[in-house]
C-alpha atoms as a PDB file:
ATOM      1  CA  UNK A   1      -1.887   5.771 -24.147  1.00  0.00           C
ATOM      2  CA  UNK A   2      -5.415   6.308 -26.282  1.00  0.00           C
ATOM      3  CA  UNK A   3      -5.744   6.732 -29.614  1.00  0.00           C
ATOM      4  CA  UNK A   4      -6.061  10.330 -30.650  1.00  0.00           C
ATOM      5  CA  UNK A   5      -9.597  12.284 -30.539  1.00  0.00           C
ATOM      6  CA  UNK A   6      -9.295  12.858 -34.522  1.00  0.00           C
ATOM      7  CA  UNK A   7      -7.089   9.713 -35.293  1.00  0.00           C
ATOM      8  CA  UNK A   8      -3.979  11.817 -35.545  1.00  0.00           C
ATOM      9  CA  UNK A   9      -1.613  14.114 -33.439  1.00  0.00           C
ATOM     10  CA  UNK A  10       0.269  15.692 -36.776  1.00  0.00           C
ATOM     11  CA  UNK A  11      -1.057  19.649 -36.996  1.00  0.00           C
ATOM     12  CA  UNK A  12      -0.622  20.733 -40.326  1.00  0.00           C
ATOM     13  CA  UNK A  13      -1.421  24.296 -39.777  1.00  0.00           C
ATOM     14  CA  UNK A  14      -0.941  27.147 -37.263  1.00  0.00           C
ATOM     15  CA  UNK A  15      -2.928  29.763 -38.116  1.00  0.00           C
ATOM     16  CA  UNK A  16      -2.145  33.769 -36.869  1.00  0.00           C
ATOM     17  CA  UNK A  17      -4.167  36.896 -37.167  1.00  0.00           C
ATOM     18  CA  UNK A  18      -3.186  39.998 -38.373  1.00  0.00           C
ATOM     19  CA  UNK A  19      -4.545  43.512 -39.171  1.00  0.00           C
ATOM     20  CA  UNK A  20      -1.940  43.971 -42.793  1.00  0.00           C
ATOM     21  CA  UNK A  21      -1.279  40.934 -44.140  1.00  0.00           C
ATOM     22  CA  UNK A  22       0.810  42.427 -46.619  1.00  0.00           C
ATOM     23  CA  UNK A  23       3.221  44.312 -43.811  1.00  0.00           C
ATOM     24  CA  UNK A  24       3.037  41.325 -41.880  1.00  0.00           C
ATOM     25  CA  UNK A  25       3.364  39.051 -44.836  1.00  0.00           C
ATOM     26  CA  UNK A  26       6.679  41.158 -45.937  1.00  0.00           C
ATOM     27  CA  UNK A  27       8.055  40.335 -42.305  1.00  0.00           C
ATOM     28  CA  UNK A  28       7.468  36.666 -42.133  1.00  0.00           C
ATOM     29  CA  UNK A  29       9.222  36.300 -46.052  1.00  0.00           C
ATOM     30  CA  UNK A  30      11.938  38.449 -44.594  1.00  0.00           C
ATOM     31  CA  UNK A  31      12.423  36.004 -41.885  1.00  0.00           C
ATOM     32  CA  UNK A  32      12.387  32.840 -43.722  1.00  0.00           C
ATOM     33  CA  UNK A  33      14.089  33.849 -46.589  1.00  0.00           C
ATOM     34  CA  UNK A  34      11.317  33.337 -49.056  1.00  0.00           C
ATOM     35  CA  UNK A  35       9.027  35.374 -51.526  1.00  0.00           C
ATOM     36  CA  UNK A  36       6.195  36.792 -50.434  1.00  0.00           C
ATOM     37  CA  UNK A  37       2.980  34.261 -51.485  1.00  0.00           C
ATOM     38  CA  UNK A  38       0.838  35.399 -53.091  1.00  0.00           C
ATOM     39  CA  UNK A  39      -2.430  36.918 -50.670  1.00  0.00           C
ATOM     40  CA  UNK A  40      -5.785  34.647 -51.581  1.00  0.00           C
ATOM     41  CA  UNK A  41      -9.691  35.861 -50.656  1.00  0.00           C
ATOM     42  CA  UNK A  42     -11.414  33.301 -49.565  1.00  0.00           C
ATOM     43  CA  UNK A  43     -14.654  32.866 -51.496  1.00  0.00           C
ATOM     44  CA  UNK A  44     -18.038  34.712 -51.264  1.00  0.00           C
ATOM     45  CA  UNK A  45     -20.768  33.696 -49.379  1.00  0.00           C
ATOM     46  CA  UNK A  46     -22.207  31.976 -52.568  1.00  0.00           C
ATOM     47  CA  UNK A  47     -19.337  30.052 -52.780  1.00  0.00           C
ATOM     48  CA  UNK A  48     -18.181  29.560 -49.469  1.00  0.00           C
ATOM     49  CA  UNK A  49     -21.617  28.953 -47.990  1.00  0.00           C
ATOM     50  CA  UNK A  50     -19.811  30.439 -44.565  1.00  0.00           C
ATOM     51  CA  UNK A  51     -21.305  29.970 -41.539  1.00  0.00           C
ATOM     52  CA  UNK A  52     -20.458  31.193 -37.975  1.00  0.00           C
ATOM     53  CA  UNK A  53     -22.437  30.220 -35.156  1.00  0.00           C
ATOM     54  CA  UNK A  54     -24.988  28.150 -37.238  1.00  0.00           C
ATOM     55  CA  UNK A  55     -25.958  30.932 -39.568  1.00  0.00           C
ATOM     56  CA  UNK A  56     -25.076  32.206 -42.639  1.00  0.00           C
ATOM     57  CA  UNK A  57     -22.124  35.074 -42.624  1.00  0.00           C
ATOM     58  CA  UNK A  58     -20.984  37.279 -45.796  1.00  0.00           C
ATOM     59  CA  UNK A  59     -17.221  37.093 -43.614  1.00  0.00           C
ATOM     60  CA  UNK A  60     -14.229  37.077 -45.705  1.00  0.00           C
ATOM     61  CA  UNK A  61     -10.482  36.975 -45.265  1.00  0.00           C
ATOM     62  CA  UNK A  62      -7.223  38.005 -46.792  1.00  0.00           C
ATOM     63  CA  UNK A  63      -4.978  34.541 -46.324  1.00  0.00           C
ATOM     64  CA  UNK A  64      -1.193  34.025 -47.278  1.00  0.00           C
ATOM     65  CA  UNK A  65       0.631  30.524 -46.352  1.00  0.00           C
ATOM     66  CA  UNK A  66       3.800  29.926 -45.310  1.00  0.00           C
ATOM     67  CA  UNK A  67       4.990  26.430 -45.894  1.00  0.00           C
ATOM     68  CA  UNK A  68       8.220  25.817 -43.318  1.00  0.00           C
ATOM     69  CA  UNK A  69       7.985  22.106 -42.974  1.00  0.00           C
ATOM     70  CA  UNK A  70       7.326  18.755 -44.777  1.00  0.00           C
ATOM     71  CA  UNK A  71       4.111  19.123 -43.051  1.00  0.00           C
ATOM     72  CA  UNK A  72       3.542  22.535 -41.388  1.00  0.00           C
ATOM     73  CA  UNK A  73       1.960  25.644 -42.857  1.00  0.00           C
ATOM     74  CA  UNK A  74       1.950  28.768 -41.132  1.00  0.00           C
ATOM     75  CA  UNK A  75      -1.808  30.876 -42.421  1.00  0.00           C
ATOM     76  CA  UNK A  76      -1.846  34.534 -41.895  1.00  0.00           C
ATOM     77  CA  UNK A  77      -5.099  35.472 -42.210  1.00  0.00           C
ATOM     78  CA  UNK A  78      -6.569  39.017 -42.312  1.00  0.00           C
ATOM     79  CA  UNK A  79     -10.231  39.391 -41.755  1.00  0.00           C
ATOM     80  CA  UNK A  80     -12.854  41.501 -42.994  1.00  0.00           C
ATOM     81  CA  UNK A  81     -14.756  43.996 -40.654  1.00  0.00           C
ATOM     82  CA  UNK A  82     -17.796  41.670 -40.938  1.00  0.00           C
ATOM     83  CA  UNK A  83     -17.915  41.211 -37.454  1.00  0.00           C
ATOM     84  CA  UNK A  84     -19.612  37.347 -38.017  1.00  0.00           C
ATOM     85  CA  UNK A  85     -16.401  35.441 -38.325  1.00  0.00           C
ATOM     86  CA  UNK A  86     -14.001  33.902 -35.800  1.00  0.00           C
ATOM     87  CA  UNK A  87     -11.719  35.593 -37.259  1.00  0.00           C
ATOM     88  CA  UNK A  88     -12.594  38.755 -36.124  1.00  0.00           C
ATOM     89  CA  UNK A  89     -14.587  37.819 -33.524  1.00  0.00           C
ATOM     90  CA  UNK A  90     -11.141  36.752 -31.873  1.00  0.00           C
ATOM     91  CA  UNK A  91      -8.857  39.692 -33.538  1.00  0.00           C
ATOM     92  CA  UNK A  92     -11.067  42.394 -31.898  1.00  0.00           C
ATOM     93  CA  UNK A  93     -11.038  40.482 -28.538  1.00  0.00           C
ATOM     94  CA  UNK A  94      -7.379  39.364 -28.235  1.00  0.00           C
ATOM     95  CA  UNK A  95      -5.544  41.437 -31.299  1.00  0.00           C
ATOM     96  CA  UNK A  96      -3.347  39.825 -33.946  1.00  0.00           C
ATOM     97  CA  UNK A  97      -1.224  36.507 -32.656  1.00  0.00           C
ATOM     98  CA  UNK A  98      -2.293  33.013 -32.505  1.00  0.00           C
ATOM     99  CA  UNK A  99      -5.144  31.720 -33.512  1.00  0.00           C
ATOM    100  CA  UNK A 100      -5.909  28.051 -33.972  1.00  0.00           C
ATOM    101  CA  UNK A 101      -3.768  25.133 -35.036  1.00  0.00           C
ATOM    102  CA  UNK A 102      -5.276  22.586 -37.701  1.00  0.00           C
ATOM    103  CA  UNK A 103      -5.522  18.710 -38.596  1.00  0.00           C
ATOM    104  CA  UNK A 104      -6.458  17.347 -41.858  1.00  0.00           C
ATOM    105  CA  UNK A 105      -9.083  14.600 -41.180  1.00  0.00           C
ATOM    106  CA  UNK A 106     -11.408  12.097 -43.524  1.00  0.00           C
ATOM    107  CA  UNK A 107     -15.242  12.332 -42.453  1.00  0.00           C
ATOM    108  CA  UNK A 108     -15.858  16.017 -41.508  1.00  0.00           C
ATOM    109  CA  UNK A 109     -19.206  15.789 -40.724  1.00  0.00           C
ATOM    110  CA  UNK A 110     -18.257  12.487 -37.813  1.00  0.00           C
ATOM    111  CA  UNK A 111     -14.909  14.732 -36.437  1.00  0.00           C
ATOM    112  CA  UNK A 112     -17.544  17.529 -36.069  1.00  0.00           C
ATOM    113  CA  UNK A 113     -19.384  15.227 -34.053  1.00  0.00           C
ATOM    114  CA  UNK A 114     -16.921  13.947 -32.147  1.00  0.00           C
ATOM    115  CA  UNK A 115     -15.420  17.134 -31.234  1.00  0.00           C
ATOM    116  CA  UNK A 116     -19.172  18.455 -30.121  1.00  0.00           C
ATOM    117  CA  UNK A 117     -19.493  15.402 -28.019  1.00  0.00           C
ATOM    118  CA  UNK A 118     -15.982  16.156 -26.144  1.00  0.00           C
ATOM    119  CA  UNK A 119     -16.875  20.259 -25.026  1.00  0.00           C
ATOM    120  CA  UNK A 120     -15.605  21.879 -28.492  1.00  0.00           C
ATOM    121  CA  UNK A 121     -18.343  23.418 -30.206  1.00  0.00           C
ATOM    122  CA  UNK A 122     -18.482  24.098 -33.997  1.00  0.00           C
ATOM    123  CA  UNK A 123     -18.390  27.611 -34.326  1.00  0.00           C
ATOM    124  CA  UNK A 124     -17.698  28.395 -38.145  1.00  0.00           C
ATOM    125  CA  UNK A 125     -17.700  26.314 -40.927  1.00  0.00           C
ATOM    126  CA  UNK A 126     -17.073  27.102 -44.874  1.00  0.00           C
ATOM    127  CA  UNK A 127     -15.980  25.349 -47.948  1.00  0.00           C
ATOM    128  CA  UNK A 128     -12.706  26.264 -50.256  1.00  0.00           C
ATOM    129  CA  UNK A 129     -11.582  25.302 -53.891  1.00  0.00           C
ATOM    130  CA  UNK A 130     -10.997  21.588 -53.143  1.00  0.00           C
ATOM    131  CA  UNK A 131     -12.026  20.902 -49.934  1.00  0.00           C
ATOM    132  CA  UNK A 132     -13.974  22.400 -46.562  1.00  0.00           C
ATOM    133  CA  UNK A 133     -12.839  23.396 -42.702  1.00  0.00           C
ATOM    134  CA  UNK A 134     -14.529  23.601 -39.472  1.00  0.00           C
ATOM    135  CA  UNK A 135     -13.000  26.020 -36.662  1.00  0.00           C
ATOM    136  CA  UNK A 136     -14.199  24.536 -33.065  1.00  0.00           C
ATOM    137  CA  UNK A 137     -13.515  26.150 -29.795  1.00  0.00           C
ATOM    138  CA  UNK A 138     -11.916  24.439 -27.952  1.00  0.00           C
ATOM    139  CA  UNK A 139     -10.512  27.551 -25.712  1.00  0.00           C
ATOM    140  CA  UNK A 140     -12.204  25.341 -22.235  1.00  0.00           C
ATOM    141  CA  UNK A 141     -10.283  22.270 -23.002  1.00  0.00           C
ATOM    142  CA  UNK A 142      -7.121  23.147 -24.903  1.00  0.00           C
ATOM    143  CA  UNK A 143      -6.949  26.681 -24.935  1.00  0.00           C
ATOM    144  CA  UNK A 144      -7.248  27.252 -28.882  1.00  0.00           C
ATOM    145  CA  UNK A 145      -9.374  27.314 -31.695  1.00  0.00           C
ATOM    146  CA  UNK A 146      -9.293  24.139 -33.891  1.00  0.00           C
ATOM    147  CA  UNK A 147      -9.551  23.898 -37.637  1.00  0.00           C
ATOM    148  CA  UNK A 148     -10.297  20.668 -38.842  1.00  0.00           C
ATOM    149  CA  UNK A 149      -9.261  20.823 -42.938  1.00  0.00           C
ATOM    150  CA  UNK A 150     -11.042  18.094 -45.245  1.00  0.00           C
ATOM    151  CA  UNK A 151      -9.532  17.880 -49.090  1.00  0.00           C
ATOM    152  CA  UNK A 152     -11.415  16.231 -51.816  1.00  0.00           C
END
């Protein structure tokens, strides 16, 4: 056995797409047994400084998290119709379902790398209140989108 590409095998997150996060949102409290959380917008370009495919991208999304584990979070996530986003990039291609599962790491910048160097190119990148993520695709190799997650 080898130590793990990122230096962990614990996925924090599975993230789906949907087209109504609020119907699908409803559905998912329903079936856990929770409240509904509360439906965030992730931050303007400005703020964000979202990229996809190495250039800037006005892409937003509706998100609302689910947490059903000590460490797992389930992210329903509800793009915009700004077609520069892996978000909808992959909802208009394969509809709503899975979408990537996610790692917290230390170092973005040398996962990014390492990730690059093993087949899974960076294909959006953006920051968040707190913190940044990197989606990599990573379809050839694991079948799946990666999010690597990076808190302050």
């Amino acid at each position: 056995m080898g130590t793990p590409l990122l230096g962990t095998e614990v996925v924090t997150q599975i993230g789906l797409l949907v087209h109504d996060i609020e119907k699908t949102g409803r559905e998912y409290a329903k079936f856990f047994g929770v409240e509904m959380p509360a439906v965030e917008m992730t931050g303007t370009r400005e703020v964000a400084g979202t990229e996809y495919m190495g250039k800037p991208s006005e892409a937003r999304a509706k998100l609302a998290f689910f947490h059903v584990g000590p460490n797992v979070t389930i992210e329903l996530i509800e793009p915009d119709k700004d077609p520069n986003s892996t978000w909808r990039q992959d909802l208009e291609k394969n509809g709503e379902g899975f979408h990537h599962i996610a790692f917290y790491v230390k170092g973005m910048k040398a996962q990014n790398a390492v990730l690059e160097a093993n087949g899974m190119p960076l294909i959006q990148k953006g920051e968040y209140p707190g913190g940044r993520y990197a989606y990599h695709d990573a379809n050839e190799t694991l079948k799946l989108v990666l999010e690597l997650l990076e808190n302050d």
